[in-house]
Protein backbone atom coordinates (compact mmCIF):
# COMPACT_ATOMS: atom_id res chain seq x y z
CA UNK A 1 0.00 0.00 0.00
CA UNK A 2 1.09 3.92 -0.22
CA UNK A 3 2.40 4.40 3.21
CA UNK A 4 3.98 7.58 1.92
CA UNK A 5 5.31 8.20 5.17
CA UNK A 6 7.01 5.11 5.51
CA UNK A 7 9.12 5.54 2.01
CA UNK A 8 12.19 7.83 2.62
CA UNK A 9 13.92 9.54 -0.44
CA UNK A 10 17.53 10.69 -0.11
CA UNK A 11 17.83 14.26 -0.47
CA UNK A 12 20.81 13.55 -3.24
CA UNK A 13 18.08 11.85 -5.45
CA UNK A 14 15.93 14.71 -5.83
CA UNK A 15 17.30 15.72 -8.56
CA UNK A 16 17.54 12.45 -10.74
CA UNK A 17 13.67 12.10 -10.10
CA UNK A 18 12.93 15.86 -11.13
CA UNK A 19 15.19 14.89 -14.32
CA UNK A 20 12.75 12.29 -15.36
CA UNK A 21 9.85 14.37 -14.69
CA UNK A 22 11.36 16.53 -17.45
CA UNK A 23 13.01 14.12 -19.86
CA UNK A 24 9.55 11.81 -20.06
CA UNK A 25 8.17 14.68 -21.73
CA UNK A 26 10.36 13.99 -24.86
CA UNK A 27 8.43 10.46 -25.03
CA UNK A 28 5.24 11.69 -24.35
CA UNK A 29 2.35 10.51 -27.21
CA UNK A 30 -0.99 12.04 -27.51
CA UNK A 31 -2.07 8.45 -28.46
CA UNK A 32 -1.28 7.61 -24.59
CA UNK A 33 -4.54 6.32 -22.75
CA UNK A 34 -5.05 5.78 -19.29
CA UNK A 35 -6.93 2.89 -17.72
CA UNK A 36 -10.23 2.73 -17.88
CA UNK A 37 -11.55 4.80 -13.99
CA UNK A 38 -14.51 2.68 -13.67
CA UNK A 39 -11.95 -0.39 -12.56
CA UNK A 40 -10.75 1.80 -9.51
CA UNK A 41 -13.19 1.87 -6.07
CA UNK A 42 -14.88 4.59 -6.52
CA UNK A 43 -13.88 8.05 -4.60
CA UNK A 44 -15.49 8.64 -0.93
CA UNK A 45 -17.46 11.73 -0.32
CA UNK A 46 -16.08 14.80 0.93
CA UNK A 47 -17.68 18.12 2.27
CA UNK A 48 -14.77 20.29 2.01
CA UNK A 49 -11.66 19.06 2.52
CA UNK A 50 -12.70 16.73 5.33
CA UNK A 51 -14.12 13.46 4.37
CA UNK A 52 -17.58 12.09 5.37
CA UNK A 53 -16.98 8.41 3.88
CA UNK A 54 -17.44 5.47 5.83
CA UNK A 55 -13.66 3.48 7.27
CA UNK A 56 -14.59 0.68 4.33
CA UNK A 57 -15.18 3.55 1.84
CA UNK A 58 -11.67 5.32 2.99
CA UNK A 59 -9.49 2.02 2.93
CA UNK A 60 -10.94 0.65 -0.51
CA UNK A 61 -10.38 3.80 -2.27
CA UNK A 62 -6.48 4.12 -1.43
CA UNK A 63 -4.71 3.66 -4.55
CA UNK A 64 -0.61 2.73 -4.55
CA UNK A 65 0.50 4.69 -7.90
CA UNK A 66 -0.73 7.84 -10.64
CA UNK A 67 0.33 5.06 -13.31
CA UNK A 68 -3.27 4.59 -14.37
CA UNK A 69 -3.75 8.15 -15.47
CA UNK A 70 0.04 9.36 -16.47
CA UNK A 71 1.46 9.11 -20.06
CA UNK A 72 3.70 6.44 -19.49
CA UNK A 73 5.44 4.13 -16.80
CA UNK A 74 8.73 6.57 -16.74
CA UNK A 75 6.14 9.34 -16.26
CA UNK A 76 4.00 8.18 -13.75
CA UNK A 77 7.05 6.48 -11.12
CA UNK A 78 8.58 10.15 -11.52
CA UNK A 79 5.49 11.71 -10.30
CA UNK A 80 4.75 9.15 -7.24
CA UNK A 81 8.46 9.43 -5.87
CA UNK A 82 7.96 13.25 -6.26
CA UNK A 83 4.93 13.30 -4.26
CA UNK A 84 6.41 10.90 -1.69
CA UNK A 85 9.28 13.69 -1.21
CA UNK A 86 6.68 16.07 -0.77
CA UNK A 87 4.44 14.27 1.88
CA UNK A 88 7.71 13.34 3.49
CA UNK A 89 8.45 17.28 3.96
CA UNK A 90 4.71 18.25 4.62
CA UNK A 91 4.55 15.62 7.52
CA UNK A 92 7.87 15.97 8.70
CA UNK A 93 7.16 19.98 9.24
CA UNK A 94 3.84 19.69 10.97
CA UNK A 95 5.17 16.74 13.35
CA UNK A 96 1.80 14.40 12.05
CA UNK A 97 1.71 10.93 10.88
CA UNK A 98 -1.03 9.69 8.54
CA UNK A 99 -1.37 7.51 6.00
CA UNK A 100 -1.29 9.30 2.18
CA UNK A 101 -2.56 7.75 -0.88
CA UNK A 102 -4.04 8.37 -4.08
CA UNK A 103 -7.79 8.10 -4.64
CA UNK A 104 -9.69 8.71 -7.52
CA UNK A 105 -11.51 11.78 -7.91
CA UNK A 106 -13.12 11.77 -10.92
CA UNK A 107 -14.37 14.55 -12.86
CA UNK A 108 -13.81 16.73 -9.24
CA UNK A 109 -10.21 17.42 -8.69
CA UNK A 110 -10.40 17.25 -4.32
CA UNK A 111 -7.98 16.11 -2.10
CA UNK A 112 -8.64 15.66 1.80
CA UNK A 113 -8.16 14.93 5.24
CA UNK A 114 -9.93 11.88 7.43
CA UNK A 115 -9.99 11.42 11.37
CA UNK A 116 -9.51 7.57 11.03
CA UNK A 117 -6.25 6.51 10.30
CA UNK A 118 -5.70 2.97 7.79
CA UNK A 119 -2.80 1.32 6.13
CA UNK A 120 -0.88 2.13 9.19
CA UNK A 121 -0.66 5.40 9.67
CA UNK A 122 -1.42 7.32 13.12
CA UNK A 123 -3.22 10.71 13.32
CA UNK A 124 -5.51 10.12 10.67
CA UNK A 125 -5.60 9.50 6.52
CA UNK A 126 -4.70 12.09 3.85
CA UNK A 127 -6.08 11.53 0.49
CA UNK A 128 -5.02 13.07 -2.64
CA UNK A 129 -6.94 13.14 -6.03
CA UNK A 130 -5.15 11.54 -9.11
CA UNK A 131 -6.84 14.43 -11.43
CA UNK A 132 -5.34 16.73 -8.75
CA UNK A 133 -2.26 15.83 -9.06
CA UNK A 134 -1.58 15.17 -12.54
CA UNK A 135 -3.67 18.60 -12.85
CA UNK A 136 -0.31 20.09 -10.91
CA UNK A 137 2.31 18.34 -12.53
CA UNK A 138 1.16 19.55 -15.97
CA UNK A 139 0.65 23.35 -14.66
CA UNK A 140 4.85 22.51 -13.34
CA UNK A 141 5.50 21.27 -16.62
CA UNK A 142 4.00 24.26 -18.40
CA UNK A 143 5.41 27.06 -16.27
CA UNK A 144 8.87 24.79 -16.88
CA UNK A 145 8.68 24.82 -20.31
CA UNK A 146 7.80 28.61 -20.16
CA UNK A 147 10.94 29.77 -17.75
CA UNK A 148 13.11 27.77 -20.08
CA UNK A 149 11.86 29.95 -23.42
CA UNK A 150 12.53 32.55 -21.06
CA UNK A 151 16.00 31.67 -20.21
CA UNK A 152 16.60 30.64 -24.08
CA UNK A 153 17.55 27.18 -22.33
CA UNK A 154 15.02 24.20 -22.56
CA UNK A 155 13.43 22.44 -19.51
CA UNK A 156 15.91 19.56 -19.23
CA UNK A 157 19.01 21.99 -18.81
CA UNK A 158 17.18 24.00 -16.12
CA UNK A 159 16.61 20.54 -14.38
CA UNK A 160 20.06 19.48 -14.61
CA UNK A 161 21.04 22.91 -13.49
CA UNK A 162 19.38 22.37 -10.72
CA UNK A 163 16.88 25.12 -11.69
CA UNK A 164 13.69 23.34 -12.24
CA UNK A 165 12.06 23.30 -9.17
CA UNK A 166 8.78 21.17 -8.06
CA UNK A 167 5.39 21.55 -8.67
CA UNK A 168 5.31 23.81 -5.68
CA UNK A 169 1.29 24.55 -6.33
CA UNK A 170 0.76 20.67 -4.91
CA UNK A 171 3.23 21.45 -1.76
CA UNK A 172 0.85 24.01 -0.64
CA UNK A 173 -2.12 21.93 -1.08
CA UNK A 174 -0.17 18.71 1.05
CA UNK A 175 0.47 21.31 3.30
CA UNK A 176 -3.39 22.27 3.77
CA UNK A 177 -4.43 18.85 3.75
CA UNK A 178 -1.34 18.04 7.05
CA UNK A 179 -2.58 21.19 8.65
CA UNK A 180 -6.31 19.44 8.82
CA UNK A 181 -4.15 16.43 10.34
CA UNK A 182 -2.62 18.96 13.06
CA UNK A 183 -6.46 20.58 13.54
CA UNK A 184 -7.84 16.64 14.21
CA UNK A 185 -4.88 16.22 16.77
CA UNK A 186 -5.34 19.09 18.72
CA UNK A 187 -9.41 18.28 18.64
CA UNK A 188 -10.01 21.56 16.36
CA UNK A 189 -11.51 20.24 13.26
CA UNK A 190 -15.09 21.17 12.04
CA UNK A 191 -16.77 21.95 8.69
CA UNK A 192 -16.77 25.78 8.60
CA UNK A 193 -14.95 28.71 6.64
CA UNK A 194 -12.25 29.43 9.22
CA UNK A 195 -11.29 26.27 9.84
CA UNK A 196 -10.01 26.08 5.95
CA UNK A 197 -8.71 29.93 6.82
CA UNK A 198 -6.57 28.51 9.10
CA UNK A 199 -5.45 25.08 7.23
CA UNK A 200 -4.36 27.70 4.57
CA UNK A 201 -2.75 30.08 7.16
CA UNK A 202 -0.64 26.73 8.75
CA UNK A 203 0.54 25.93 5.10
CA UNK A 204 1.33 29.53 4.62
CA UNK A 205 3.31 28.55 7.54
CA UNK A 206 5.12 25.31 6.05
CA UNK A 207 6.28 27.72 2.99
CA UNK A 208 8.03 29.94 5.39
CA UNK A 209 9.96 26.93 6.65
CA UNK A 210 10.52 25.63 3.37
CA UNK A 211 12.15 29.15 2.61
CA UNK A 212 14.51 28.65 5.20
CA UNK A 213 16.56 25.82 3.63
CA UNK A 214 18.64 27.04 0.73
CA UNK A 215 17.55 24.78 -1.72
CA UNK A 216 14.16 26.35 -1.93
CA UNK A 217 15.20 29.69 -1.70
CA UNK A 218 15.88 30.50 -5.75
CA UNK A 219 12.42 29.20 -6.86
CA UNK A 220 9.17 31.30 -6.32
CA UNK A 221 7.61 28.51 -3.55
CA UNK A 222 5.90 31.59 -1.99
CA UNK A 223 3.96 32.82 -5.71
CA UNK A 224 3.22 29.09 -6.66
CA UNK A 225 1.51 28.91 -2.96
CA UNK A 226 -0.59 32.27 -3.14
CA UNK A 227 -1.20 30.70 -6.91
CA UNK A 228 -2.63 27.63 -5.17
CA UNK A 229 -4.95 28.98 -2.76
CA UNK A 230 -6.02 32.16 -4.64
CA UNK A 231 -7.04 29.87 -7.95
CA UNK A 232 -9.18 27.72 -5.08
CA UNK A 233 -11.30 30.40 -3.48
CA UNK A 234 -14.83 30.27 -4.08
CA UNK A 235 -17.78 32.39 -3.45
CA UNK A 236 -20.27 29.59 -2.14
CA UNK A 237 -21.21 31.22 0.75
CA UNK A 238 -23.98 29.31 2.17
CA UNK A 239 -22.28 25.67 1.22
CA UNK A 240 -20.65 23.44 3.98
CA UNK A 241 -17.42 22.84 1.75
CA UNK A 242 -17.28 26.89 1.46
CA UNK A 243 -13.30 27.26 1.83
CA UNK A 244 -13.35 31.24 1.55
CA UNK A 245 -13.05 33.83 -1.62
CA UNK A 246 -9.71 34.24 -3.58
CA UNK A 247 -9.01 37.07 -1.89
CA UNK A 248 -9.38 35.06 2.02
CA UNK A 249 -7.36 32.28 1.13
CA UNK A 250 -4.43 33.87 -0.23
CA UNK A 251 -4.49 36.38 2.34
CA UNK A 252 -4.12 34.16 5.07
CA UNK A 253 -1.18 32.19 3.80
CA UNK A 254 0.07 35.78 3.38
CA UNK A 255 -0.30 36.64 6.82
CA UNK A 256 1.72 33.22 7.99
CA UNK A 257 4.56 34.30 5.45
CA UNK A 258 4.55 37.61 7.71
CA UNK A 259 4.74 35.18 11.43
CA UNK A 260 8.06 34.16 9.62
CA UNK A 261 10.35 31.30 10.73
CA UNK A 262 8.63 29.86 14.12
CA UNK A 263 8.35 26.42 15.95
CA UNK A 264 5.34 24.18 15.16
CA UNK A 265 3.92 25.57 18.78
CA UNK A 266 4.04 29.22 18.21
CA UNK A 267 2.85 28.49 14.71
CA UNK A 268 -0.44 26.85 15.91
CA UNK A 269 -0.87 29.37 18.64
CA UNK A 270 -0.75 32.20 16.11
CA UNK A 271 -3.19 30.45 13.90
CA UNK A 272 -5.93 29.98 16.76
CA UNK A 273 -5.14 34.01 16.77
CA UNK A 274 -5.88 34.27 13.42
CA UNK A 275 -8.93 31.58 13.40
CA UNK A 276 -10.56 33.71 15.98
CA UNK A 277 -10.15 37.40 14.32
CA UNK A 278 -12.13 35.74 11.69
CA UNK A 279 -15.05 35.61 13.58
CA UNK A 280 -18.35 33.43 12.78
């Protein structure tokens, strides 16, 4: 099974598994199909970004790997070791412990947070949407391609340059969806408004740790999160999975960016803060 947090990457690998990212694009075919959905358990319900499925729902619905809906094999292992790294930083940062898998989301691009933990993992279950993430891999991809035309370089030179980055957008929502983890362990998790407010303030947060280790420091982490939360706003006002406007969401992983480099403790503590000048 995906026990993300089980499956350590070496930090001297990160590179090699960014480089295939890249170079699978030279193989890519528009004739590529995926597997057909309807032979994978079908995705649990969600209101928001907590889920209300039933255990049975939550543990058939895990799935292991992306290779279903990638391009090709080369592709699709890139992308699940990439992801790995990524849960191992989110989880590693917020001191949490759940399981994270893949599930499949459909025609509704969702990822979320469960109280009940399965396949191992303590604190609870994170699950992220295949559409989701190949949604933020291609948006990577694109932005690549684009820096590279920029740079009068092409993508696989930036990469092996060390100059390619992640598909930071997907860091920001791993961080959202570990900050619901931290909110079920300290007995703070509800459906409402502000309690998305301040998942995105926590992962706000996470990016100003990330910003503190060099290797982050000469990509835009800090634009691609604003990007992420911004683009996710919505105006649904009266609905149960309302996560805020534009403007709320990337405002509060503003204001975290502001609290600056803190421990997990002080972090929380200023997020309550924040949760309650909200109001409602």
């Amino acid at each position: 099974m995906f026990e993300l947090m089980l499956l350590i990457r070496h930090s001297k690998t990160v590179r090699w598994f960014v480089t295939v990212l890249v170079t699978a694009t030279v193989v890519f075919t528009s004739s590529s199909t995926c597997a057909a959905q309807t032979s994978h358990p079908t995705a649990p319900t969600t209101g928001g970004c907590f889920s209300v499925a039933g255990i049975a729902n939550l543990q058939t619905s895990a799935l292991s790997t992306i290779r279903p809906w990638a391009e090709n094999e080369v592709q699709a292992d890139a992308i699940d070791r990439e992801v790995n790294f990524v849960a191992q930083w989110a989880l590693g940062i917020f001191n949490v412990g759940p399981s994270v898998a893949y599930y499949d989301d459909k025609n509704s691009p969702n990822a979320f947070a469960h109280p009940t933990s399965t396949h191992g993992g303590v604190d609870g279950s994170i699950r992220l949407g295949v559409n989701l993430v190949y949604a933020e891999f291609r948006l990577w991809r694109m932005n690549l391609a684009e820096e590279a035309r920029r740079r009068g370089t092409d993508p696989v030179t930036l990469v092996q340059e060390n100059k390619g980055g992640s598909f930071f957008t997907l860091w920001a929502i791993l961080g959202h969806e570990a900050a619901h983890i931290l909110q079920i362990k300290k007995g703070a998790a509800n459906h409402s408004r502000n309690t998305e407010l301040q998942a995105d303030f926590l992962a706000g947060w996470f990016f100003a740790r990330l910003s503190a280790f060099e290797a982050f420091r000469q990509f835009k982490i800090e634009e691609a999160g604003l990007y992420a939360f911004w683009s996710r706003g919505d105006y649904q006002f009266n609905s149960p999975s309302h996560h805020g406007t534009p403007q709320q969401r990337a405002q509060a992983f503003s204001k975290a960016i502001r609290v600056g480099i803190v421990s997990g403790e002080k972090a929380w503590d200023a997020s309550v803060k924040y949760r309650q000048s909200l109001g409602g």
